[in-house]
C-alpha atoms as a PDB file:
ATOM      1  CA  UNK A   1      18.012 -15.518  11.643  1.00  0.00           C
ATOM      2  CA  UNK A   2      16.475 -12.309  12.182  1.00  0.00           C
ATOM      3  CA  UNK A   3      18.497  -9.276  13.098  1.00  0.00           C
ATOM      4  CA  UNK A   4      16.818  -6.889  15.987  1.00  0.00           C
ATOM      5  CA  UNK A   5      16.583  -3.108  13.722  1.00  0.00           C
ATOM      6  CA  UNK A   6      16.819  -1.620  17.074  1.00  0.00           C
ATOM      7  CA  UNK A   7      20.140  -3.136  18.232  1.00  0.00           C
ATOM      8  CA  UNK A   8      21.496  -2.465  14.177  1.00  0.00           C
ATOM      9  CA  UNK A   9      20.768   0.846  14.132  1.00  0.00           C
ATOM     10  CA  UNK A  10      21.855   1.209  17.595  1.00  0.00           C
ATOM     11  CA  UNK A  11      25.377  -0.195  16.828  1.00  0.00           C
ATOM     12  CA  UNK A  12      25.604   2.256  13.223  1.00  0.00           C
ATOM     13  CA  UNK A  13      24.842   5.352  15.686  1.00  0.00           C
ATOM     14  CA  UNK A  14      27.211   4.341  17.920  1.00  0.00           C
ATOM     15  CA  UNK A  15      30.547   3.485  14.951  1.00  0.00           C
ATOM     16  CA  UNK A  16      29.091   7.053  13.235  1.00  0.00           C
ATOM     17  CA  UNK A  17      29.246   8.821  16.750  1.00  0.00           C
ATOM     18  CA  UNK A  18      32.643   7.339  17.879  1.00  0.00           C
ATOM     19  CA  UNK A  19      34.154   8.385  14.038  1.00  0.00           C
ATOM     20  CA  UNK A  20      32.622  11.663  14.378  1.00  0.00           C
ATOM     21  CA  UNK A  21      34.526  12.215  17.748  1.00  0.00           C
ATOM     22  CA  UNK A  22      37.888  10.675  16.566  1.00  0.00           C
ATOM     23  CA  UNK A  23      37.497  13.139  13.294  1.00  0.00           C
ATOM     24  CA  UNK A  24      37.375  15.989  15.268  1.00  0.00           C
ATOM     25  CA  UNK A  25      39.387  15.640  17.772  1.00  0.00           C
ATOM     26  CA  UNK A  26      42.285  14.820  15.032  1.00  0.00           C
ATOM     27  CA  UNK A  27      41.425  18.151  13.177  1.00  0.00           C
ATOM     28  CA  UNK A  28      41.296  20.298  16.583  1.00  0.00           C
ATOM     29  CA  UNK A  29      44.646  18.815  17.478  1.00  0.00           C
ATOM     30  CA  UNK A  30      46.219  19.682  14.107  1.00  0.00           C
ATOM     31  CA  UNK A  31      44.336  23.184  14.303  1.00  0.00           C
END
């Protein structure tokens, strides 16, 4: 079964973008 790249790299974008947010939101709430 064969994995569509587009939808894989899709989803990593979207976990790296939603981590970036979280991470800096935390550190602009502790600053």
């Amino acid at each position: 079964m064969e994995l569509n790249r587009r939808h894989v790299w899709a989803a990593i974008l979207l976990s790296c973008l939603v981590f970036w947010a979280i991470l800096i939101a935390s550190v602009s709430a502790v600053a």
